[in-house]
N, C-alpha and C. Protein backbone atom coordinates (compact mmCIF):
# COMPACT_ATOMS: atom_id res chain seq x y z
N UNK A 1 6.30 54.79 -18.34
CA UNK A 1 5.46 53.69 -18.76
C UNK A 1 4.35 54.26 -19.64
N UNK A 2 4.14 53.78 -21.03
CA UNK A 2 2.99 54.52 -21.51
C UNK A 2 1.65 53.72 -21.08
N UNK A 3 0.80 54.33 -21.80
CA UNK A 3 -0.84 53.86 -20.70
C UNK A 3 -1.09 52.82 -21.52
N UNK A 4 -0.86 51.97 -22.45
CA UNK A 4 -1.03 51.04 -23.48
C UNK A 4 -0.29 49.70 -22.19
N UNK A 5 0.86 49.99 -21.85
CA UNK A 5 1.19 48.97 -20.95
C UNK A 5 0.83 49.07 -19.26
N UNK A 6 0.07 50.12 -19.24
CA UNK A 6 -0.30 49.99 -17.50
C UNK A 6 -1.47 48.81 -17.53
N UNK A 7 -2.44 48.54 -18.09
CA UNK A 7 -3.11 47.53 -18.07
C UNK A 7 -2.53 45.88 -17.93
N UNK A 8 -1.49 45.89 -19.10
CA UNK A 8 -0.58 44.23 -19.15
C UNK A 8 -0.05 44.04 -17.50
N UNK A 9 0.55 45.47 -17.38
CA UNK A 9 1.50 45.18 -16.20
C UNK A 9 0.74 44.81 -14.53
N UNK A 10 -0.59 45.52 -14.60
CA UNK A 10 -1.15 45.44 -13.40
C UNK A 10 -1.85 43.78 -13.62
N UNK A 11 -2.47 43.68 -14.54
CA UNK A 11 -2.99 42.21 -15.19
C UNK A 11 -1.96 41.01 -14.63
N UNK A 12 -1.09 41.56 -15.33
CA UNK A 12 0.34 40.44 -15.23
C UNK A 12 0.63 40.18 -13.21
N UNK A 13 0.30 41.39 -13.14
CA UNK A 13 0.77 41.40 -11.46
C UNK A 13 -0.36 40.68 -10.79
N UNK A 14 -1.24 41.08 -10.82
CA UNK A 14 -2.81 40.42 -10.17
C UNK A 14 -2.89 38.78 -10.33
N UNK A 15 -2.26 38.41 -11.89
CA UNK A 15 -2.91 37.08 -12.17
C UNK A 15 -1.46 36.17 -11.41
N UNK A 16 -0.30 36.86 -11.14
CA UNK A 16 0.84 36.44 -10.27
C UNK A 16 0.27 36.42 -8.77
N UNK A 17 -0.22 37.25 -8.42
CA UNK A 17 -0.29 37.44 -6.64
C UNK A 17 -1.80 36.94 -6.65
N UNK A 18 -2.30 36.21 -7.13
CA UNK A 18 -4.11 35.51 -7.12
C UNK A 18 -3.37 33.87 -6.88
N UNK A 19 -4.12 33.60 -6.06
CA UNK A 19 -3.97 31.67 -5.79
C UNK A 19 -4.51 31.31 -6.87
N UNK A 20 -6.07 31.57 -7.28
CA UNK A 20 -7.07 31.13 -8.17
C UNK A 20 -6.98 32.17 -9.31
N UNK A 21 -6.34 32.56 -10.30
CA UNK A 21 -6.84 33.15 -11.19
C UNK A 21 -7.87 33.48 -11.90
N UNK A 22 -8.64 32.22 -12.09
CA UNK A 22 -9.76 32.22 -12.84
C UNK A 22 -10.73 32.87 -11.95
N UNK A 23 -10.56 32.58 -10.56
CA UNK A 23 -11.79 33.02 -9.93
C UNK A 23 -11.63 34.40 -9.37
N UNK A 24 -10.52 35.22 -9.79
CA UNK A 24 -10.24 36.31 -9.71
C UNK A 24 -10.68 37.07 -10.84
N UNK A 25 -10.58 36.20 -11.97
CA UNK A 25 -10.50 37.44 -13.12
C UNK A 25 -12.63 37.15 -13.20
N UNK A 26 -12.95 36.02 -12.60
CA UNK A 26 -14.91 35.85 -12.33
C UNK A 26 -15.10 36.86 -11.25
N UNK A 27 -14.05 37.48 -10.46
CA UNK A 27 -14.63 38.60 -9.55
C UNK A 27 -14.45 39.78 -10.21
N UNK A 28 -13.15 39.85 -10.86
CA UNK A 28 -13.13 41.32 -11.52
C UNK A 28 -14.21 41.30 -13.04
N UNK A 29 -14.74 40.58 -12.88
CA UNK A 29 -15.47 40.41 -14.55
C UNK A 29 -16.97 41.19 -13.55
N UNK A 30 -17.38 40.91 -12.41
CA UNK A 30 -18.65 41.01 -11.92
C UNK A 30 -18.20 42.33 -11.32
N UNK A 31 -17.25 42.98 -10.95
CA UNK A 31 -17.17 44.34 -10.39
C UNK A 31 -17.13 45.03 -12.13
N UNK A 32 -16.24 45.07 -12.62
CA UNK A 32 -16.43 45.56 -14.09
C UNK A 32 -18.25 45.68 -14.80
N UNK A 33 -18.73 44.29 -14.77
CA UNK A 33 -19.84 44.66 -14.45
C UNK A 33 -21.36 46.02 -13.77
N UNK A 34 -20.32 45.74 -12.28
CA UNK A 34 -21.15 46.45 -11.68
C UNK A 34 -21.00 48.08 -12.50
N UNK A 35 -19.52 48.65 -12.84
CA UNK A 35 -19.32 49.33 -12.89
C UNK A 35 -20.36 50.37 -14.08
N UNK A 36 -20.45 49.05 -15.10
CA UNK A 36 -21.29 49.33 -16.27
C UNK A 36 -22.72 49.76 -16.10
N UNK A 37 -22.99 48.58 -15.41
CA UNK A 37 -24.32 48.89 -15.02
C UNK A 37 -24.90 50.20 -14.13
N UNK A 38 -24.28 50.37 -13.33
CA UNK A 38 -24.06 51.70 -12.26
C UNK A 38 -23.45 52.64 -12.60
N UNK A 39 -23.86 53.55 -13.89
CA UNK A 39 -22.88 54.65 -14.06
C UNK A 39 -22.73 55.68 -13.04
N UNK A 40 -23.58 55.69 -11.99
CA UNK A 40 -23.43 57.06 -10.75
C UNK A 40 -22.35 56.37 -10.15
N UNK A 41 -22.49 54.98 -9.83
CA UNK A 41 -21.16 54.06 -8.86
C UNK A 41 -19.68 54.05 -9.69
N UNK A 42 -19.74 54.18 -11.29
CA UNK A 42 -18.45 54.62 -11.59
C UNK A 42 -18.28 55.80 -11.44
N UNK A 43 -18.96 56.93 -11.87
CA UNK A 43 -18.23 58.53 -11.95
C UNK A 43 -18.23 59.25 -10.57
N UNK A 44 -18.36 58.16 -9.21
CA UNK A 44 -17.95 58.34 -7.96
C UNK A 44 -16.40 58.06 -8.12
N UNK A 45 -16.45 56.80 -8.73
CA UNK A 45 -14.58 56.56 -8.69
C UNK A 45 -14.01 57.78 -9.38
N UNK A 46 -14.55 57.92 -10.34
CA UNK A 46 -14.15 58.85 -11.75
C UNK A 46 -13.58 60.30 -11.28
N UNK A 47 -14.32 60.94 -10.13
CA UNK A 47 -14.29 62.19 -10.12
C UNK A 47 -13.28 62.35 -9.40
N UNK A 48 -12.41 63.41 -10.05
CA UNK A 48 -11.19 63.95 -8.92
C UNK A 48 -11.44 64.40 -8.13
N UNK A 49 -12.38 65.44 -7.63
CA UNK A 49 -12.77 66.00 -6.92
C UNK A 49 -13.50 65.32 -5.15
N UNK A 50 -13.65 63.46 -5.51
CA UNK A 50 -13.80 63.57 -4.18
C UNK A 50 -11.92 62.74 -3.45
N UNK A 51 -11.97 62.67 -2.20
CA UNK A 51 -11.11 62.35 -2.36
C UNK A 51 -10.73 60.13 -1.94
N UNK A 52 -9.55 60.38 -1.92
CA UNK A 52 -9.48 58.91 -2.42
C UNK A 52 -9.68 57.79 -1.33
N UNK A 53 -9.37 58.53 -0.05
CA UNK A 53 -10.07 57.80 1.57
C UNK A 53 -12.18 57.88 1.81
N UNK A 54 -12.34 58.77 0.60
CA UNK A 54 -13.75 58.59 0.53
C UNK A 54 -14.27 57.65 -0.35
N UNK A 55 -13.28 57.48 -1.08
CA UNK A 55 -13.14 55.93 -1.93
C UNK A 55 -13.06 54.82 -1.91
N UNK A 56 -11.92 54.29 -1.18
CA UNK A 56 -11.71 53.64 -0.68
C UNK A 56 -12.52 53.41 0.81
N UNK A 57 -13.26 54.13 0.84
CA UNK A 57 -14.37 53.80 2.53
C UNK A 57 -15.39 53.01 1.74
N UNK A 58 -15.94 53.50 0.62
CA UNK A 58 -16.98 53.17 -0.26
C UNK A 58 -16.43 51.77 -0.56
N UNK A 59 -15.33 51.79 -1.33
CA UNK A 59 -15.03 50.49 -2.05
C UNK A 59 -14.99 49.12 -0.68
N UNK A 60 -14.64 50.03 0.29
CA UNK A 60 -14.56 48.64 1.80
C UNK A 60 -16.10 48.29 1.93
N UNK A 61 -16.99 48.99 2.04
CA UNK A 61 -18.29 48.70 2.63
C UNK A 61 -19.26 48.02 1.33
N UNK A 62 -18.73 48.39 -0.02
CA UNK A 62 -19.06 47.70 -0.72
C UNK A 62 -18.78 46.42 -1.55
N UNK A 63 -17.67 46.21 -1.49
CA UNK A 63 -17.06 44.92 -1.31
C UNK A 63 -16.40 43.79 -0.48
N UNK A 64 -16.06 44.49 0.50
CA UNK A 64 -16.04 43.41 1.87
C UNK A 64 -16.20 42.40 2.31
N UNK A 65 -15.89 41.19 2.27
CA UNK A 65 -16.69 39.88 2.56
C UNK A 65 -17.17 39.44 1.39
N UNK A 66 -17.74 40.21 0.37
CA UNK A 66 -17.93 39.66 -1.01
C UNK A 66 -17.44 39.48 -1.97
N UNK A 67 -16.12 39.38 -1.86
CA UNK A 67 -14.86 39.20 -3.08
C UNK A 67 -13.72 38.50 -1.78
N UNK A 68 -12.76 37.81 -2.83
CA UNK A 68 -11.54 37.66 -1.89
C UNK A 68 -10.59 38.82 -1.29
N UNK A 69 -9.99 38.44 -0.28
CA UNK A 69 -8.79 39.57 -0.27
C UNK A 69 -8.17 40.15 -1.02
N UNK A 70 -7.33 39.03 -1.90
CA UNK A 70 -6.87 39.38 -2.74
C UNK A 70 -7.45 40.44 -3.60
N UNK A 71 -8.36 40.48 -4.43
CA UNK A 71 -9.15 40.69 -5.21
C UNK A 71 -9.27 42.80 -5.00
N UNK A 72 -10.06 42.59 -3.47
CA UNK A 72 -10.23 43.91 -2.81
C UNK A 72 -9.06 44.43 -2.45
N UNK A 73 -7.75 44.03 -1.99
CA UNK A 73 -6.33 44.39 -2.21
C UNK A 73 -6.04 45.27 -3.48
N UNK A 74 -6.41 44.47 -4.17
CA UNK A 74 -5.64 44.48 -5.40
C UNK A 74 -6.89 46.15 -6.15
N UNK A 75 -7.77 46.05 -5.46
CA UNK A 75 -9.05 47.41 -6.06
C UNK A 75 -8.14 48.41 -5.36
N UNK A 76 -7.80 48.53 -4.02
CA UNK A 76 -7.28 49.37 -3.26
C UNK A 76 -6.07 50.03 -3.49
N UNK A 77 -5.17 48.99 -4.14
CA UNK A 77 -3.91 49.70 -5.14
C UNK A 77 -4.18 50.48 -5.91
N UNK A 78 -4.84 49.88 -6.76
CA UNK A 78 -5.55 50.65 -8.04
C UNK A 78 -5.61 51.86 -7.46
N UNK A 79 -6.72 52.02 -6.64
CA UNK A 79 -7.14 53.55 -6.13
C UNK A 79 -6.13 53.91 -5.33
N UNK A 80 -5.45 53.75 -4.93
CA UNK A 80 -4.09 54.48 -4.16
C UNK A 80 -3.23 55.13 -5.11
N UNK A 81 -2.86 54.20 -5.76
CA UNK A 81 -1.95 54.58 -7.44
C UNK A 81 -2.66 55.34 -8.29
N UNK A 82 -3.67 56.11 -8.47
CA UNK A 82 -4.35 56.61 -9.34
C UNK A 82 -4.90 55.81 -10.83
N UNK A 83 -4.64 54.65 -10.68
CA UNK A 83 -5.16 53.64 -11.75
C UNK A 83 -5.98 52.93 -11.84
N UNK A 84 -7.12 53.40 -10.69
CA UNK A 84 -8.34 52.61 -11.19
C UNK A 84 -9.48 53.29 -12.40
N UNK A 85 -9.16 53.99 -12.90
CA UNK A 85 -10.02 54.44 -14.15
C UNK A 85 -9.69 53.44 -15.45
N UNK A 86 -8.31 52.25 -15.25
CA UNK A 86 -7.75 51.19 -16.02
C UNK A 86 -8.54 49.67 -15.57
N UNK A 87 -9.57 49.99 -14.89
CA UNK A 87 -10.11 48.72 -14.47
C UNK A 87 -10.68 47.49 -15.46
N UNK A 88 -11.14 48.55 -16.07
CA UNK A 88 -12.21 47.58 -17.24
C UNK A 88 -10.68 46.98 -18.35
N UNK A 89 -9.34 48.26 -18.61
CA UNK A 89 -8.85 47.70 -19.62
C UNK A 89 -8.16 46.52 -19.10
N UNK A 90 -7.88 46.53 -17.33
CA UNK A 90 -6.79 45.51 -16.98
C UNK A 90 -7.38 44.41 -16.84
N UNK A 91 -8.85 44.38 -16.84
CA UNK A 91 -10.17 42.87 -16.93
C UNK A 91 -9.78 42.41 -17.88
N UNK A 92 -9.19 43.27 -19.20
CA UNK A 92 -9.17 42.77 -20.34
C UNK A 92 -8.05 42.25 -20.78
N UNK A 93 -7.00 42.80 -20.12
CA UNK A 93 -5.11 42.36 -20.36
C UNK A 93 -5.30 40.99 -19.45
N UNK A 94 -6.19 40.91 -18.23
CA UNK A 94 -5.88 39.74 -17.71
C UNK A 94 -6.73 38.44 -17.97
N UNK A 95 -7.66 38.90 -18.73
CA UNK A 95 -8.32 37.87 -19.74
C UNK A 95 -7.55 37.28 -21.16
N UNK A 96 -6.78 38.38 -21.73
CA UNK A 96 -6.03 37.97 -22.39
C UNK A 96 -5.04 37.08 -21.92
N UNK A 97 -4.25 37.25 -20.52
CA UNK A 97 -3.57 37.10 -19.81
C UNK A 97 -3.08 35.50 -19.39
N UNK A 98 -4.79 35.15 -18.84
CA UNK A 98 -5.15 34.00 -18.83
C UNK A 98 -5.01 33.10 -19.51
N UNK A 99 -5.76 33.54 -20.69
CA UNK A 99 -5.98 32.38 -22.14
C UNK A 99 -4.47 32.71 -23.03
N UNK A 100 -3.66 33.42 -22.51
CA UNK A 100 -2.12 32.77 -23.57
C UNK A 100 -1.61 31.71 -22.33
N UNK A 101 -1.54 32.14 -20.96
CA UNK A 101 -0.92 31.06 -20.21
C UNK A 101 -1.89 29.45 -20.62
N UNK A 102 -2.76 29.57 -20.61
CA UNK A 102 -3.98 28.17 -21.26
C UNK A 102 -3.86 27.83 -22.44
N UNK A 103 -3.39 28.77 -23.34
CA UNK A 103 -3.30 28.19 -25.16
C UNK A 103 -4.60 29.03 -25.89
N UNK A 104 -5.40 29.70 -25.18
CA UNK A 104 -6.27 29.49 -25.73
C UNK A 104 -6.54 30.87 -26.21
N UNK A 105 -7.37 31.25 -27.32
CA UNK A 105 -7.41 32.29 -28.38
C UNK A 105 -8.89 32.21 -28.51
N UNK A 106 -9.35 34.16 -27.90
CA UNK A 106 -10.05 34.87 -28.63
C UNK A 106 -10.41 35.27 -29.68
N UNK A 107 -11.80 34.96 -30.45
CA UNK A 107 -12.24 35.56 -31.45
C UNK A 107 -12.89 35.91 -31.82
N UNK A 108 -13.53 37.35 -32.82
CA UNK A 108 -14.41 37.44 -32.91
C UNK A 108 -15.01 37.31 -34.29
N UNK A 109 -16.70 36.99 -34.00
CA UNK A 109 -16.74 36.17 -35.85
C UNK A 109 -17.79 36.74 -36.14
N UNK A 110 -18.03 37.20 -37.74
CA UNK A 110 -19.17 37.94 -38.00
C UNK A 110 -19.55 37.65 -38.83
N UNK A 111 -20.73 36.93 -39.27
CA UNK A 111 -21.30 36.13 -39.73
C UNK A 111 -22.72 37.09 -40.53
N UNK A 112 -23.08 35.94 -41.84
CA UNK A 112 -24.65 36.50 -42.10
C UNK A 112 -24.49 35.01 -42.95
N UNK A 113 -26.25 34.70 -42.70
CA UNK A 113 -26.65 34.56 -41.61
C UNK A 113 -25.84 34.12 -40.05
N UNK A 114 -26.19 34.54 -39.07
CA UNK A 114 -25.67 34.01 -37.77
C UNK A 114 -24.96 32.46 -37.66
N UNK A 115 -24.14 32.70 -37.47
CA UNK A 115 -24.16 30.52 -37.72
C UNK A 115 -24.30 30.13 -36.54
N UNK A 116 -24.71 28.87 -36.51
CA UNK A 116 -25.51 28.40 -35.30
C UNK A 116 -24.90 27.47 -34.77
N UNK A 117 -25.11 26.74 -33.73
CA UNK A 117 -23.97 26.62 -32.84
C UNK A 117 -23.06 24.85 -33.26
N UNK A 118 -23.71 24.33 -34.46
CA UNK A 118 -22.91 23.27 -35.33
C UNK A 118 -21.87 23.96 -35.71
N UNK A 119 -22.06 25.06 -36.61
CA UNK A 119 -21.30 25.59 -37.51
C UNK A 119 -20.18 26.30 -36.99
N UNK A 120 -20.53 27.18 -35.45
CA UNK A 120 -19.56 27.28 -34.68
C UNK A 120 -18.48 26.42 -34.43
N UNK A 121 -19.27 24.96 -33.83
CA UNK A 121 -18.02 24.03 -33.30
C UNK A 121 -17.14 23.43 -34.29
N UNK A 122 -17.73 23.57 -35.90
CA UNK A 122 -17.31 22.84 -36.71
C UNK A 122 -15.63 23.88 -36.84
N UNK A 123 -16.31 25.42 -36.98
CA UNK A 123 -15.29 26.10 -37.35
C UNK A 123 -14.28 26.13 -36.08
N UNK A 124 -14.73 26.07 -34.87
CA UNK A 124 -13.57 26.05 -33.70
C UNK A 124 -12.70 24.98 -34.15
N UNK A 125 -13.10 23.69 -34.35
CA UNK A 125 -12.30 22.85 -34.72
C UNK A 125 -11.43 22.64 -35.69
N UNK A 126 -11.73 23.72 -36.65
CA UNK A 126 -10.98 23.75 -37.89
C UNK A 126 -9.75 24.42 -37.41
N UNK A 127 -9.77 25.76 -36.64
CA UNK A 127 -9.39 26.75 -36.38
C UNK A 127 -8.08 25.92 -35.56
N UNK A 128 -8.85 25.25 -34.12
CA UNK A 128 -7.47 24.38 -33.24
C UNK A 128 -7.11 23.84 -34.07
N UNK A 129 -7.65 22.89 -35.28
CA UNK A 129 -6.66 22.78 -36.20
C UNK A 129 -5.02 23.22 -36.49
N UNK A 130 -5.52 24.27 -37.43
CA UNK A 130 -4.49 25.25 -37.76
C UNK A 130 -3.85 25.68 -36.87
N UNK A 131 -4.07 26.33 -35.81
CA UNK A 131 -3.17 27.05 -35.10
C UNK A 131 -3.16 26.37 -33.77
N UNK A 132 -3.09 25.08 -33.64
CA UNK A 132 -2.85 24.33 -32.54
C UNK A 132 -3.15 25.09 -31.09
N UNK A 133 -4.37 25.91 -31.02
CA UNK A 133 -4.87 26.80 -30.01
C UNK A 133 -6.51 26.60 -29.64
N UNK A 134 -6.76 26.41 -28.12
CA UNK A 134 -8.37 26.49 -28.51
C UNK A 134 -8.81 27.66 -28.64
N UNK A 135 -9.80 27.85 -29.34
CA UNK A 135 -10.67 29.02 -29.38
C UNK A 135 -11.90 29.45 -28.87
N UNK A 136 -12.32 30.48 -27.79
CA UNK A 136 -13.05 30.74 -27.74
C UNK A 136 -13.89 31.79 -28.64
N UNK A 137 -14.94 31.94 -29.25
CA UNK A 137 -15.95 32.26 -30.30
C UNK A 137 -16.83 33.26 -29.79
N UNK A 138 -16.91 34.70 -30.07
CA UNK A 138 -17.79 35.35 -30.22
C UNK A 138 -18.68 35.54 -31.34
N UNK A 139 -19.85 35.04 -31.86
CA UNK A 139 -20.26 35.57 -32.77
C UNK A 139 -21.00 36.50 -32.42
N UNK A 140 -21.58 37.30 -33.63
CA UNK A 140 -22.49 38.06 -34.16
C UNK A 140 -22.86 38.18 -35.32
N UNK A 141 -23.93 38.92 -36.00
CA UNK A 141 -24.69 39.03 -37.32
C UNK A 141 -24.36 40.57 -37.51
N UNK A 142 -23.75 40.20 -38.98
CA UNK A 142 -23.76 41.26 -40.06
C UNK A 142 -23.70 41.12 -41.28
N UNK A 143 -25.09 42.20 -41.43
CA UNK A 143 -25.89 41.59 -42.96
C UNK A 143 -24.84 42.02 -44.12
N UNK A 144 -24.13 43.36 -43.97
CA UNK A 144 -23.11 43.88 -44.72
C UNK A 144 -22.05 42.78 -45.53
N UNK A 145 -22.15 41.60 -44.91
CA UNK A 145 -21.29 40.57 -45.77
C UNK A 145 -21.51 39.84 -46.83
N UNK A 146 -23.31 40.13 -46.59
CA UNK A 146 -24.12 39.37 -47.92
C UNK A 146 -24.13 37.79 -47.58
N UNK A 147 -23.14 37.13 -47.05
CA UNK A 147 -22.87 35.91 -46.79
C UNK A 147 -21.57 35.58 -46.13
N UNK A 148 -21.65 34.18 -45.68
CA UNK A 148 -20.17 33.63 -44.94
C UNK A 148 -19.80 34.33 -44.14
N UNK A 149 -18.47 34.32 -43.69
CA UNK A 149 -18.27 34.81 -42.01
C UNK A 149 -16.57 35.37 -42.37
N UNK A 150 -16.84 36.31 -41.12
CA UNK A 150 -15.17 36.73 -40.88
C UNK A 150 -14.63 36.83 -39.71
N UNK A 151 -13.65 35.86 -39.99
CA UNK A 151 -12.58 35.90 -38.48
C UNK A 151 -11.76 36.68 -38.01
N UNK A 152 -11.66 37.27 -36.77
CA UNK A 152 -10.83 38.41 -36.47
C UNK A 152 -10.36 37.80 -35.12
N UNK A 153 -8.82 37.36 -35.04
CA UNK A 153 -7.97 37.07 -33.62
C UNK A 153 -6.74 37.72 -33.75
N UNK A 154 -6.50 38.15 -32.76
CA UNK A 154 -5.12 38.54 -32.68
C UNK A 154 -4.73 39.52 -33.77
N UNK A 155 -4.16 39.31 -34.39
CA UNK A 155 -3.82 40.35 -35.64
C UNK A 155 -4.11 39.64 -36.98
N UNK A 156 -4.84 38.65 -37.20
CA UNK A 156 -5.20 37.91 -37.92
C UNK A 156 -6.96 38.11 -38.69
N UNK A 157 -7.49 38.17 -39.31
CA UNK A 157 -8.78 37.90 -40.02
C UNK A 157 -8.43 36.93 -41.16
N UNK A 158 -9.69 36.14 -41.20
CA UNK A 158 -9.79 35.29 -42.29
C UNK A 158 -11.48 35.75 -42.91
N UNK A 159 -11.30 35.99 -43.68
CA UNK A 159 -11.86 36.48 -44.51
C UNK A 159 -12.65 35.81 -45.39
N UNK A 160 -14.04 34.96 -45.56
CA UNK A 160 -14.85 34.17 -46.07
C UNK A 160 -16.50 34.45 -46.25
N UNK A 161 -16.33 35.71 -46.78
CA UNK A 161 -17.67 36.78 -46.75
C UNK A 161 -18.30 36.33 -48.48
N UNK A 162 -19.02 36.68 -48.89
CA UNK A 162 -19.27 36.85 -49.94
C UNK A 162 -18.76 38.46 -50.26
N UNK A 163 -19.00 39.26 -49.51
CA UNK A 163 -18.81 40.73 -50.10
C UNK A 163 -16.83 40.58 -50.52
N UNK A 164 -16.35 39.67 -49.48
CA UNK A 164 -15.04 40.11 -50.24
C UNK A 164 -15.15 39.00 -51.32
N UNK A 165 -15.44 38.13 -51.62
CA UNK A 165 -15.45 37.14 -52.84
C UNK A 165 -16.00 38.23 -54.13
N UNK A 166 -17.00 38.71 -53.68
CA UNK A 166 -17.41 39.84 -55.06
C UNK A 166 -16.32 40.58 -55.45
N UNK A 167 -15.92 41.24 -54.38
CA UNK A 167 -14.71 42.35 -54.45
C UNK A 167 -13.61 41.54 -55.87
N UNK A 168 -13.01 40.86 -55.19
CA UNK A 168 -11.85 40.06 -55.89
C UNK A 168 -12.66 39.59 -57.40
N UNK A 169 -13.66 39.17 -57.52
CA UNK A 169 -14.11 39.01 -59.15
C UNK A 169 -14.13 39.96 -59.56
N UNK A 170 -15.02 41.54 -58.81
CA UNK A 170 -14.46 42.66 -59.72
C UNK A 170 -13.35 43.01 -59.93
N UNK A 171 -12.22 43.30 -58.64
CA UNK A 171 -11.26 43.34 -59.73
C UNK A 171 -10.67 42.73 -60.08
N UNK A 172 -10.78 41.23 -60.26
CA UNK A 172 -10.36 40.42 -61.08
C UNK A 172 -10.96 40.91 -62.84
N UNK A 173 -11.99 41.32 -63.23
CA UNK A 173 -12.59 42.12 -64.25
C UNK A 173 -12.00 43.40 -64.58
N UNK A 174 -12.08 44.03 -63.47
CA UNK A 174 -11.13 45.37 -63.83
C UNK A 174 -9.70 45.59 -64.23
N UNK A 175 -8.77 44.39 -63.79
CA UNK A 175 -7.75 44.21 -63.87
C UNK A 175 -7.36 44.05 -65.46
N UNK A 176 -8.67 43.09 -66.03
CA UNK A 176 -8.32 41.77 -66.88
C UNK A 176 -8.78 43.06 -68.58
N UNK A 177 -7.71 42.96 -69.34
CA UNK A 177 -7.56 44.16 -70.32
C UNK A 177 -8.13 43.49 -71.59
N UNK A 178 -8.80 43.69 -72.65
CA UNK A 178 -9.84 43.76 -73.36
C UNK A 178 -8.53 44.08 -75.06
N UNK A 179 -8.45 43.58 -75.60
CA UNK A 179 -7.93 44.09 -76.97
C UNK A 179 -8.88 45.34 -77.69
N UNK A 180 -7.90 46.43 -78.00
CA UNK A 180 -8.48 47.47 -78.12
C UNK A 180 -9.39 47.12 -79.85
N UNK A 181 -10.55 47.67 -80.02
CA UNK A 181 -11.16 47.30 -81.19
C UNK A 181 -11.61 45.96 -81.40
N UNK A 182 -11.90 45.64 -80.31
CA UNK A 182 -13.13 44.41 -80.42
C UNK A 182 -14.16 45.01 -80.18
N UNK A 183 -15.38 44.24 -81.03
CA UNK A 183 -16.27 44.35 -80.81
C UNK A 183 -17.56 42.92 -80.49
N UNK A 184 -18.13 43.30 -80.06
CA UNK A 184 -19.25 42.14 -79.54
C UNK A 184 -20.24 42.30 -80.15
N UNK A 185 -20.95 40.99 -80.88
CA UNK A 185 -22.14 41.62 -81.21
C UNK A 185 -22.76 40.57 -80.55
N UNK A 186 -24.26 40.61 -80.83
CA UNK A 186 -25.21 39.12 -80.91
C UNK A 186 -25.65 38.70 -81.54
């Protein structure tokens, strides 16, 4: 199995053996969390050196009663199998996971100025439009575009920047060939 598909497959398995999905992938979103926030509480998981019943003692007393079974089951594999250092990517296969079983499509949009949250809904709607999918919208600001915004889903960008509109007039100019021995005056 290469490590590109250990994430889909554990994702795929979790969001199968969860009653509630959603409120599984809202528990693994808040342990992922924790993980970030607490870098001494990840590079406890991290280290080979302790071992994995000292891990799993930790992971019981710290999650216990505060997540579902399922949920803490499903941490305990991980660390049995040697695959919980895939935590954060399988948050992310099963977020993906989620929103293809729902229809619905990630994106991220980068904008200058920021567009604000009309301009958002206007463009979500354009977007379910086209690709008969809802979209959820990340923006952010980047001045590098000069203007307008760029869409990035799936393997897709749409592209509505000013910097690439410049691009294409130059070489639309560079392209465009000149009869040799003209001259211009004024």
């Amino acid at each position: 199995m290469s490590y590109s598909a250990i994430p889909k497959t554990y994702a795929a398995a979790f969001a199968d053996a969860s009653s509630s999905p959603e409120e599984a992938e809202q528990e693994l979103d808040s342990i992922v969390s924790i993980f970030q926030i607490e870098p001494q509480f990840r590079d406890f998981f991290d280290t080979p050196s302790v071992k994995k019943e000292d891990k799993e003692a930790v992971l019981l007393k710290t999650f216990q009663g505060k997540i579902s079974e399922i949920t803490l089951n499903f941490l305990q594999v991980l660390l049995r199998r040697g695959r919980f250092s895939f935590l954060s990517e399988i948050h992310e296969a099963l977020k993906e996971e989620l929103d293809r079983k729902a229809g619905r499509v990630r994106a991220k949009v980068r904008s200058y100025p920021l567009l604000d949250e009309a301009s958002l809904a206007k463009l979500r709607e354009v977007l379910k439009e086209k690709f008969k999918s809802e979209f959820i919208l990340e923006s952010s600001e980047d001045p590098s575009l000069l203007g307008g915004f760029v869409v990035r889903f799936q393997d897709l960008a749409i592209d509505s920047s000013m910097k690439s509109q410049l691009k294409k007039v130059r070489q639309t100019l560079l392209d465009s060939k000149l009869p040799v021995g003209v001259v211009y005056e004024n």
